[in-house]
PDB file of N, CA and C in Angstrom:
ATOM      1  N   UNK A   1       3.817  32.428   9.928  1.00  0.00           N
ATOM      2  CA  UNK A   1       4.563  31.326   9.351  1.00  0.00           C
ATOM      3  C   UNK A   1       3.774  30.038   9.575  1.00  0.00           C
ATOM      4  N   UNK A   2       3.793  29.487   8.613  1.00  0.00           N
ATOM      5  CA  UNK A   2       3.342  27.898   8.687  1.00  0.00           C
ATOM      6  C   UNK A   2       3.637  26.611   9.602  1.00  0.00           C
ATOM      7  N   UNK A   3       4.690  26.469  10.021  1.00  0.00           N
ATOM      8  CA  UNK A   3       5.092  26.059  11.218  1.00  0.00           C
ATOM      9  C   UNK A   3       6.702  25.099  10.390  1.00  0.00           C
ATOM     10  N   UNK A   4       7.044  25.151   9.376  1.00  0.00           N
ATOM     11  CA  UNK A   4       7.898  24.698   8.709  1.00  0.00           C
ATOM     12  C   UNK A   4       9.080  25.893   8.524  1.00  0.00           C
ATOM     13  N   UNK A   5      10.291  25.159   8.475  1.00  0.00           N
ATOM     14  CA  UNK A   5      11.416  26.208   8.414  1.00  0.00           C
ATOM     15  C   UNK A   5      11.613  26.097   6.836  1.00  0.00           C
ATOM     16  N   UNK A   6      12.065  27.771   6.692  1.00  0.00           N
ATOM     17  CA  UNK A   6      12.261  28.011   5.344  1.00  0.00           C
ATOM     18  C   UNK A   6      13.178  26.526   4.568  1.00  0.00           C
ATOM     19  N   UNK A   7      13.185  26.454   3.326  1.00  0.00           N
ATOM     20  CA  UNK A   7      14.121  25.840   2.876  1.00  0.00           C
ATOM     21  C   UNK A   7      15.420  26.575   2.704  1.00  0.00           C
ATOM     22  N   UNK A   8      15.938  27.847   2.823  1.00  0.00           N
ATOM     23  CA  UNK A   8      17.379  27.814   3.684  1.00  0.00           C
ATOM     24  C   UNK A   8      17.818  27.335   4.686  1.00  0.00           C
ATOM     25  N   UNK A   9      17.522  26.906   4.962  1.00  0.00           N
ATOM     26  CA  UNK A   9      18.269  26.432   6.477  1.00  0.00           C
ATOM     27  C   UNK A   9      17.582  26.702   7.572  1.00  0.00           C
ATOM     28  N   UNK A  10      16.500  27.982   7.653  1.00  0.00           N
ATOM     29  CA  UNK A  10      16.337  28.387   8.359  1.00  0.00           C
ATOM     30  C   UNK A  10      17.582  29.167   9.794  1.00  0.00           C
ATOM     31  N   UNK A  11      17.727  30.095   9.245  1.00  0.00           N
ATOM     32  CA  UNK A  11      19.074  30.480  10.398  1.00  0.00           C
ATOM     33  C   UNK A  11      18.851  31.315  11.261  1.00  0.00           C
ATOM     34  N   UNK A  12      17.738  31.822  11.599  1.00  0.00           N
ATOM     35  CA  UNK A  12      16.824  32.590  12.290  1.00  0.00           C
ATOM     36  C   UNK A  12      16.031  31.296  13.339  1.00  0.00           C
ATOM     37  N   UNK A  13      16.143  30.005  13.463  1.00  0.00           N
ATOM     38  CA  UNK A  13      15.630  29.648  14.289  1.00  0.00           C
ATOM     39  C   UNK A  13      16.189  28.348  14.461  1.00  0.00           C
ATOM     40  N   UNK A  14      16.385  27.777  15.738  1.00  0.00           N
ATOM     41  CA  UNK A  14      17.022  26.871  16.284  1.00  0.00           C
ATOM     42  C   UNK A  14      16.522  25.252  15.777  1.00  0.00           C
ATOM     43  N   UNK A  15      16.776  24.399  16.111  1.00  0.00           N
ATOM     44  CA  UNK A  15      16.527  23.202  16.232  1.00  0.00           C
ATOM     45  C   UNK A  15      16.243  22.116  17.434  1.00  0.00           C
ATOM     46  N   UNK A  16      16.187  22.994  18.342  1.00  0.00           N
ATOM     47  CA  UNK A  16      16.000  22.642  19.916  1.00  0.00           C
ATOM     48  C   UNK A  16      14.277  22.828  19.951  1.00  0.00           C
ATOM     49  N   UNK A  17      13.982  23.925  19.159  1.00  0.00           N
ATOM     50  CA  UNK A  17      12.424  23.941  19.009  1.00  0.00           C
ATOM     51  C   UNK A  17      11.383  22.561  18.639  1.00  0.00           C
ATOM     52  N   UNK A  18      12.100  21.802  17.852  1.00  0.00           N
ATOM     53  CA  UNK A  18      11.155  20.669  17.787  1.00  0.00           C
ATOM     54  C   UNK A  18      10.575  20.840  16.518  1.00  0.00           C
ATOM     55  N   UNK A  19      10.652  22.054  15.818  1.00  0.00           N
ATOM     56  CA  UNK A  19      10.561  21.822  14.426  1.00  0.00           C
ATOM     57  C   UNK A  19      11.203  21.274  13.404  1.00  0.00           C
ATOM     58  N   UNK A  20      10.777  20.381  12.708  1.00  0.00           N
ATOM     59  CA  UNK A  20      12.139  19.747  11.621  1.00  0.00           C
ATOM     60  C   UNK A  20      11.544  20.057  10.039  1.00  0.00           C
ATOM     61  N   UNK A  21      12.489  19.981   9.250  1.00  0.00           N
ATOM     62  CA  UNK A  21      12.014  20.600   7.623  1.00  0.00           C
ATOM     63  C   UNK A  21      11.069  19.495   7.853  1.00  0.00           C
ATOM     64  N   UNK A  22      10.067  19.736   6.335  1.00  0.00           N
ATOM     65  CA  UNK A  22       9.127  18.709   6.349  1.00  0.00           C
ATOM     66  C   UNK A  22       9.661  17.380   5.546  1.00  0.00           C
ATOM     67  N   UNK A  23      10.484  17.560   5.187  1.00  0.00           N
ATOM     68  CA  UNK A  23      11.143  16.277   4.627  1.00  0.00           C
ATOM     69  C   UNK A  23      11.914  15.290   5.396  1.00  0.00           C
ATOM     70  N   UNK A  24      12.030  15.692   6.539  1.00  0.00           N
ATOM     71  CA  UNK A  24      12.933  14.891   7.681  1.00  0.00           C
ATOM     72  C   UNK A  24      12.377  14.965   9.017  1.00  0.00           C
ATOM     73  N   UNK A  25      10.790  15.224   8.828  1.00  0.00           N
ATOM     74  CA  UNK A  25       9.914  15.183   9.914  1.00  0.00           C
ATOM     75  C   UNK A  25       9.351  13.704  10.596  1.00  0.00           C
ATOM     76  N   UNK A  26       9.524  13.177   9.714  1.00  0.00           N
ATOM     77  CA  UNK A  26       8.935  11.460  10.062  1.00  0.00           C
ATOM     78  C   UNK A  26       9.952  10.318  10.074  1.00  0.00           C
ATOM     79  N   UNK A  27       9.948   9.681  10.886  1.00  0.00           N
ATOM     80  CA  UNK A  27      10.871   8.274  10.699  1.00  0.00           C
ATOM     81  C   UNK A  27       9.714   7.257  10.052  1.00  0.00           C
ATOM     82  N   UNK A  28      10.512   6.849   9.278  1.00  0.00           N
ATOM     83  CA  UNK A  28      10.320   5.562   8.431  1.00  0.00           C
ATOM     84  C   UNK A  28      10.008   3.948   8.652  1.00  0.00           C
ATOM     85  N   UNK A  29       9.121   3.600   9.268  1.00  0.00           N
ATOM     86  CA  UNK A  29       9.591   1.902   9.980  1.00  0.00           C
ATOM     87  C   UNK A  29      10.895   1.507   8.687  1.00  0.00           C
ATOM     88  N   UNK A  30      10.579   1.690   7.764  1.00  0.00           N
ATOM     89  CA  UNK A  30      11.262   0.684   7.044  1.00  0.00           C
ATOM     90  C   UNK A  30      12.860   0.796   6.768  1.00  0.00           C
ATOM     91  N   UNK A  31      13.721  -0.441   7.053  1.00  0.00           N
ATOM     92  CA  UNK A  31      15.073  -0.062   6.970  1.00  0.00           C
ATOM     93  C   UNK A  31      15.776   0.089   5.491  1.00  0.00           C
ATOM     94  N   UNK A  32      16.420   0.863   5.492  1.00  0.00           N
ATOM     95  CA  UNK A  32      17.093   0.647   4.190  1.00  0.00           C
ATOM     96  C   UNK A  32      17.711  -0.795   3.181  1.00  0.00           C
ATOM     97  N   UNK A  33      17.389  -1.150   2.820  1.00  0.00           N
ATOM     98  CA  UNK A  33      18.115  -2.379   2.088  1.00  0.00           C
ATOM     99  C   UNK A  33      19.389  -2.458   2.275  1.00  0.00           C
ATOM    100  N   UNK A  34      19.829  -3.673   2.568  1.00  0.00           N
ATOM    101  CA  UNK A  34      20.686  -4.220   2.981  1.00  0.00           C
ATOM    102  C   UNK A  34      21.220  -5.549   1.867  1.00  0.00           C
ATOM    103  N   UNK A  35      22.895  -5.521   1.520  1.00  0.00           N
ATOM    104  CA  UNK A  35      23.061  -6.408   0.868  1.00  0.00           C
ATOM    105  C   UNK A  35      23.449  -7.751   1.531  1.00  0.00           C
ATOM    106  N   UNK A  36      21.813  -8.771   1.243  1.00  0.00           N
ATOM    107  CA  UNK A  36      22.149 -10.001   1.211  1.00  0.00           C
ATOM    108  C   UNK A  36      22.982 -10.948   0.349  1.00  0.00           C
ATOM    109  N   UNK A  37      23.360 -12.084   1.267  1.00  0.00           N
ATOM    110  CA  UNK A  37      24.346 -12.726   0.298  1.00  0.00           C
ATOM    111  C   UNK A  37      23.555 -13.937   0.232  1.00  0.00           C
ATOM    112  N   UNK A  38      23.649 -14.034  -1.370  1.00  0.00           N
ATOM    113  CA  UNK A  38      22.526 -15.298  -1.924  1.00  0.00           C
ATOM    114  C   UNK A  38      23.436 -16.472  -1.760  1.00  0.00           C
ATOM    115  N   UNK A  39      22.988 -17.878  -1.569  1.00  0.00           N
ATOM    116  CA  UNK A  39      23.176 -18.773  -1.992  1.00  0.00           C
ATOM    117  C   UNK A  39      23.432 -19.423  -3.277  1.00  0.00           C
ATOM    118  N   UNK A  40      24.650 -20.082  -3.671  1.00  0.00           N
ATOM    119  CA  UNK A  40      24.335 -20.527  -5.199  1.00  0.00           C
ATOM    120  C   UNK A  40      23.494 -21.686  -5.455  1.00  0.00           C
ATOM    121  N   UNK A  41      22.748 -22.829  -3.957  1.00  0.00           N
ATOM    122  CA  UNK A  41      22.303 -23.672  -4.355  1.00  0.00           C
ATOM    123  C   UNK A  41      20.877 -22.794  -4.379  1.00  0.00           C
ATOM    124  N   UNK A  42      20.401 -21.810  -4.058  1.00  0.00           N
ATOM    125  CA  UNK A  42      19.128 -21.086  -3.992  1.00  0.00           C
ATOM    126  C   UNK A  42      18.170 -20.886  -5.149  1.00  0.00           C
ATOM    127  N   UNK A  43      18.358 -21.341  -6.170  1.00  0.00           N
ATOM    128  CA  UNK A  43      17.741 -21.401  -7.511  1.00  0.00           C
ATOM    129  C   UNK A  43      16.444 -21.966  -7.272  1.00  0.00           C
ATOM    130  N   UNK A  44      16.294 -23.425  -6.997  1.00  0.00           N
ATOM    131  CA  UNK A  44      15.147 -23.913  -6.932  1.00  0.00           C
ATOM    132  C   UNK A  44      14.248 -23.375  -5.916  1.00  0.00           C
ATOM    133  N   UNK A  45      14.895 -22.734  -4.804  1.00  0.00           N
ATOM    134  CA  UNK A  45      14.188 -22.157  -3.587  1.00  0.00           C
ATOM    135  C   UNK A  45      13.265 -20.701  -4.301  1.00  0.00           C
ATOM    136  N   UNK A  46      13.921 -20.203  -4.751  1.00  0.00           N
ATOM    137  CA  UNK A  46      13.643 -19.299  -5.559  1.00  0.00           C
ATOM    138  C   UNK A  46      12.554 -19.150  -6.512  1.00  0.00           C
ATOM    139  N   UNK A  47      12.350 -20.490  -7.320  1.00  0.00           N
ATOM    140  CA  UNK A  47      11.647 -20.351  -8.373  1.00  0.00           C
ATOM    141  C   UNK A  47      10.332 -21.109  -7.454  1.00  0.00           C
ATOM    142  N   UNK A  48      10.383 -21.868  -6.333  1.00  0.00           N
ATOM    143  CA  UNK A  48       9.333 -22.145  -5.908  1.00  0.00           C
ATOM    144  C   UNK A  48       8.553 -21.196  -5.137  1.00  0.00           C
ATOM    145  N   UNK A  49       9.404 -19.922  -4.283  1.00  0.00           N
ATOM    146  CA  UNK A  49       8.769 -19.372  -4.272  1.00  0.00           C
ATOM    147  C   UNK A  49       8.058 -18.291  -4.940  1.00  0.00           C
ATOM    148  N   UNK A  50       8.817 -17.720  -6.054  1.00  0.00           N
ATOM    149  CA  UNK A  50       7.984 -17.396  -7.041  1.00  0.00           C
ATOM    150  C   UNK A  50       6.633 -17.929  -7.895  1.00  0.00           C
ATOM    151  N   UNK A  51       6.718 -19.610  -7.855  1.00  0.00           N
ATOM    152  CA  UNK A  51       5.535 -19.545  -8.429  1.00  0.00           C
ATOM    153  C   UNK A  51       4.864 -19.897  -7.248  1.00  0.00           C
ATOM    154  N   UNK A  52       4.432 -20.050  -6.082  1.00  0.00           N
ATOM    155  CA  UNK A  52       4.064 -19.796  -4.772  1.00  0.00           C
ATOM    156  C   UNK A  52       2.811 -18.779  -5.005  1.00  0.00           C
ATOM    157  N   UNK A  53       4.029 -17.436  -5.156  1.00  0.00           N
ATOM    158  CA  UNK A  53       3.286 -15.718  -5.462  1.00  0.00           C
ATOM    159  C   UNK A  53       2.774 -15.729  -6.496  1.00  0.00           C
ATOM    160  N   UNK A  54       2.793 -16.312  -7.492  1.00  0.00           N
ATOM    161  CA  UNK A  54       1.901 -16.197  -8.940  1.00  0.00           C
ATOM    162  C   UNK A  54       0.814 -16.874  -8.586  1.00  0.00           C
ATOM    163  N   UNK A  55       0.888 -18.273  -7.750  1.00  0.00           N
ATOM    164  CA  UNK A  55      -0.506 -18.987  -7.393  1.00  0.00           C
ATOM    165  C   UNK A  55      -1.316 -18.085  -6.653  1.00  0.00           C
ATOM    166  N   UNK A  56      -0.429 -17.657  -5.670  1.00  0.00           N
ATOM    167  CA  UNK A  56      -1.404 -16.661  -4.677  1.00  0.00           C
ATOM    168  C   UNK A  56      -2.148 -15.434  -5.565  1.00  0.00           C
ATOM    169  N   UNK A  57      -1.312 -14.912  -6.074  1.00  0.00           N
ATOM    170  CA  UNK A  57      -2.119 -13.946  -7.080  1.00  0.00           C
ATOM    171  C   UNK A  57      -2.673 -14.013  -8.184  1.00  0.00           C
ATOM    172  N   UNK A  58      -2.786 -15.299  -8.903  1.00  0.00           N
ATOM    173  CA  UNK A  58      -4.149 -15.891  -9.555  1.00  0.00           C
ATOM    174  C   UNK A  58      -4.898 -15.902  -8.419  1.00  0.00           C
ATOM    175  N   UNK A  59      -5.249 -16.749  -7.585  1.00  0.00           N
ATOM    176  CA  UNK A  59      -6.442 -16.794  -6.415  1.00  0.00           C
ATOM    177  C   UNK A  59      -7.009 -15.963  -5.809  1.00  0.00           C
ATOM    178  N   UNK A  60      -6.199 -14.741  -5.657  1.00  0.00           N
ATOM    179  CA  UNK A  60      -6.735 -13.476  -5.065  1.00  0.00           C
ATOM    180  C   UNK A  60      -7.254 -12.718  -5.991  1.00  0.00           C
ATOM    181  N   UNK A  61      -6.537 -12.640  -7.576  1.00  0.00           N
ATOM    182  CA  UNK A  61      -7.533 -11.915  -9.007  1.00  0.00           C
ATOM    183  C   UNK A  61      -8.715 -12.645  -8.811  1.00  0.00           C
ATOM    184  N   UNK A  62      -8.640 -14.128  -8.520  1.00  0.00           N
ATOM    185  CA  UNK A  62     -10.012 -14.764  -8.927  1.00  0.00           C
ATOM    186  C   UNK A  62     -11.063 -14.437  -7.942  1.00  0.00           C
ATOM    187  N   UNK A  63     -10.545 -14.681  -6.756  1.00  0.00           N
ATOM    188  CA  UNK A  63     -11.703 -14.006  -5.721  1.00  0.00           C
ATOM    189  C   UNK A  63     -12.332 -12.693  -5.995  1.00  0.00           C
ATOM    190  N   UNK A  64     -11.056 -11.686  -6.546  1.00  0.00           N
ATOM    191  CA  UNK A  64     -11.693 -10.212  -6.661  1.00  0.00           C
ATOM    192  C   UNK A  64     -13.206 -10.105  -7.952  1.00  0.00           C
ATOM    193  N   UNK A  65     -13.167 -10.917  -8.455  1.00  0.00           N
ATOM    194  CA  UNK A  65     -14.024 -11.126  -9.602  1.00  0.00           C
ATOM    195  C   UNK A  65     -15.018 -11.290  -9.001  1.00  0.00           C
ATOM    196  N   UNK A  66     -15.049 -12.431  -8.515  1.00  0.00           N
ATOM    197  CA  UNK A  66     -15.969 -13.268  -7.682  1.00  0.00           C
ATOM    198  C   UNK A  66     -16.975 -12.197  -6.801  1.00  0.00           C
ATOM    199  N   UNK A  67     -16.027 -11.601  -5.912  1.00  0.00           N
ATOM    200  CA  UNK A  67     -16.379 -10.574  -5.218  1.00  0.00           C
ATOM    201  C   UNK A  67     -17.503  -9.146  -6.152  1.00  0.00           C
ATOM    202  N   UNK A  68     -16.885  -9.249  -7.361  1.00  0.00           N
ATOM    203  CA  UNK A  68     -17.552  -8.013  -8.000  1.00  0.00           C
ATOM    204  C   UNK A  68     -18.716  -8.362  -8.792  1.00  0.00           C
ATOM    205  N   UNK A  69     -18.878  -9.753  -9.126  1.00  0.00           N
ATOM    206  CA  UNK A  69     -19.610 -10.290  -9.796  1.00  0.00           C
ATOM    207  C   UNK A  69     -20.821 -10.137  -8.324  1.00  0.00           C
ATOM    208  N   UNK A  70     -20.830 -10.649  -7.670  1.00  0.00           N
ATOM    209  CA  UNK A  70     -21.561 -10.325  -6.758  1.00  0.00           C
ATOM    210  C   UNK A  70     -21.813  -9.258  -6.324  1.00  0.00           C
ATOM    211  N   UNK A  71     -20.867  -8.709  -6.138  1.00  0.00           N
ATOM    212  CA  UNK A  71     -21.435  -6.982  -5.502  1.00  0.00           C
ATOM    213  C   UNK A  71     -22.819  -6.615  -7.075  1.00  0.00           C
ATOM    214  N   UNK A  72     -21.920  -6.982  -8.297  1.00  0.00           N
ATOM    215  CA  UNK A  72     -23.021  -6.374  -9.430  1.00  0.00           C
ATOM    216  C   UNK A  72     -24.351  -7.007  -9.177  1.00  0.00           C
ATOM    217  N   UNK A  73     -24.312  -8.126  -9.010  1.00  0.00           N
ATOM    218  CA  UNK A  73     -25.276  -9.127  -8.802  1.00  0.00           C
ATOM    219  C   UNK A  73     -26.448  -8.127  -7.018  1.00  0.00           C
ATOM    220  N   UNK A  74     -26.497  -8.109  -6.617  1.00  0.00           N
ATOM    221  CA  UNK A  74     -26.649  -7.431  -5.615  1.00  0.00           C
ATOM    222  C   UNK A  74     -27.277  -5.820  -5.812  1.00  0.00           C
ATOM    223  N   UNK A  75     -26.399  -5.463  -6.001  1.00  0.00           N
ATOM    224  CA  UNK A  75     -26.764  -3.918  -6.976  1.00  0.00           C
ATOM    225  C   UNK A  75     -28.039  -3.874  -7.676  1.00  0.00           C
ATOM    226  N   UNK A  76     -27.968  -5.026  -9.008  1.00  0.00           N
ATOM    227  CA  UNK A  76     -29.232  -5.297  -9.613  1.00  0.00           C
ATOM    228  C   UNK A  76     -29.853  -5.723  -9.236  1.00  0.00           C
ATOM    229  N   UNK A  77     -30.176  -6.129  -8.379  1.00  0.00           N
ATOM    230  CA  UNK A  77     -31.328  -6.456  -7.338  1.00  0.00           C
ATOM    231  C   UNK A  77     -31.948  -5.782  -6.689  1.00  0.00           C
ATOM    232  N   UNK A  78     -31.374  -4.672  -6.077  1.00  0.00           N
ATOM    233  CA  UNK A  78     -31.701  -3.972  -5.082  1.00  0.00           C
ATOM    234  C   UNK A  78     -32.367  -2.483  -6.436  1.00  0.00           C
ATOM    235  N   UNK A  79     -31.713  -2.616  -7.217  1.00  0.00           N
ATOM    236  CA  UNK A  79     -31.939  -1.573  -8.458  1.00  0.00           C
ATOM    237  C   UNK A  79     -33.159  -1.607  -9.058  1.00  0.00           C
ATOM    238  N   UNK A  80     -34.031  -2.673  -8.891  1.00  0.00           N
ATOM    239  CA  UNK A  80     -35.121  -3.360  -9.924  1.00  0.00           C
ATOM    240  C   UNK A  80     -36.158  -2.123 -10.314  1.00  0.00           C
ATOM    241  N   UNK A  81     -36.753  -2.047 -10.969  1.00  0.00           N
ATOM    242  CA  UNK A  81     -37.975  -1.320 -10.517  1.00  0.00           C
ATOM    243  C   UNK A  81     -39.090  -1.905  -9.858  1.00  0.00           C
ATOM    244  N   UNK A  82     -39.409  -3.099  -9.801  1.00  0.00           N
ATOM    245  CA  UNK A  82     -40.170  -3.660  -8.801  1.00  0.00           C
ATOM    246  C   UNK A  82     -39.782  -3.105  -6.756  1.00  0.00           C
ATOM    247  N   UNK A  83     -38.644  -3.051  -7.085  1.00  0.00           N
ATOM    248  CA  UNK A  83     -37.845  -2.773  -5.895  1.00  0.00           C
ATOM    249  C   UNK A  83     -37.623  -1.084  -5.769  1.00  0.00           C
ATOM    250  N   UNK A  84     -38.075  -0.482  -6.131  1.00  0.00           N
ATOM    251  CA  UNK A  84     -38.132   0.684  -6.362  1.00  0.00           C
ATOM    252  C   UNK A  84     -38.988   1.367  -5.341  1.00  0.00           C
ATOM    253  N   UNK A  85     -40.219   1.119  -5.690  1.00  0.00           N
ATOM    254  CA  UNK A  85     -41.319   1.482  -5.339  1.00  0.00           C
ATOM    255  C   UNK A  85     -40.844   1.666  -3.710  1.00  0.00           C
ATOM    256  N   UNK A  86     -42.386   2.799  -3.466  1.00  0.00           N
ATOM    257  CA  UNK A  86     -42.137   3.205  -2.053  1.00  0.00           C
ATOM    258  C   UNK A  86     -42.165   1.972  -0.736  1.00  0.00           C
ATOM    259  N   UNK A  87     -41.807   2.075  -0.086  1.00  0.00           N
ATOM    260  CA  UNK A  87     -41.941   1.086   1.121  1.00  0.00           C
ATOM    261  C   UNK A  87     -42.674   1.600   2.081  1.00  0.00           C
TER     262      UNK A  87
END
């Protein structure tokens, strides 16, 4: 056996063993969602931080460019056929 209990139930073997199905083998950090209660003056809070996250993620697309433009830049350099040759 694999070290997993059948998906019946397994009724041939205990649960004191320390084996758990594999679907209920791991805890989760993350808690389940929970209903918050919004504010009605929260609108403007809201939309600032939304465009907050749109600024941030223009700036971080733009870096990633940046980043690849260089890595290409780099690449072809090191690619040349001048640069080729034996050392």
């Amino acid at each position: 056996m694999n070290g997993f209990l059948p998906c019946g139930g397994g009724a041939g073997r205990s649960r004191a063993d320390g084996v758990r199905e594999p679907m209920h083998r791991y805890t989760y950090p993350i808690a389940p969602a929970r209903c918050v209660r919004v504010q009605e003056g929260g609108d403007g809070v809201q939309t600032r931080i939304l465009e907050t996250l749109l600024e941030q993620n223009q700036l971080l697309s733009d870096l990633l460019g940046a980043v690849n433009s260089l890595t290409a830049a780099v690449l072809a350099l090191q690619y040349r056929p001048e640069n080729l040759t034996e050392r």
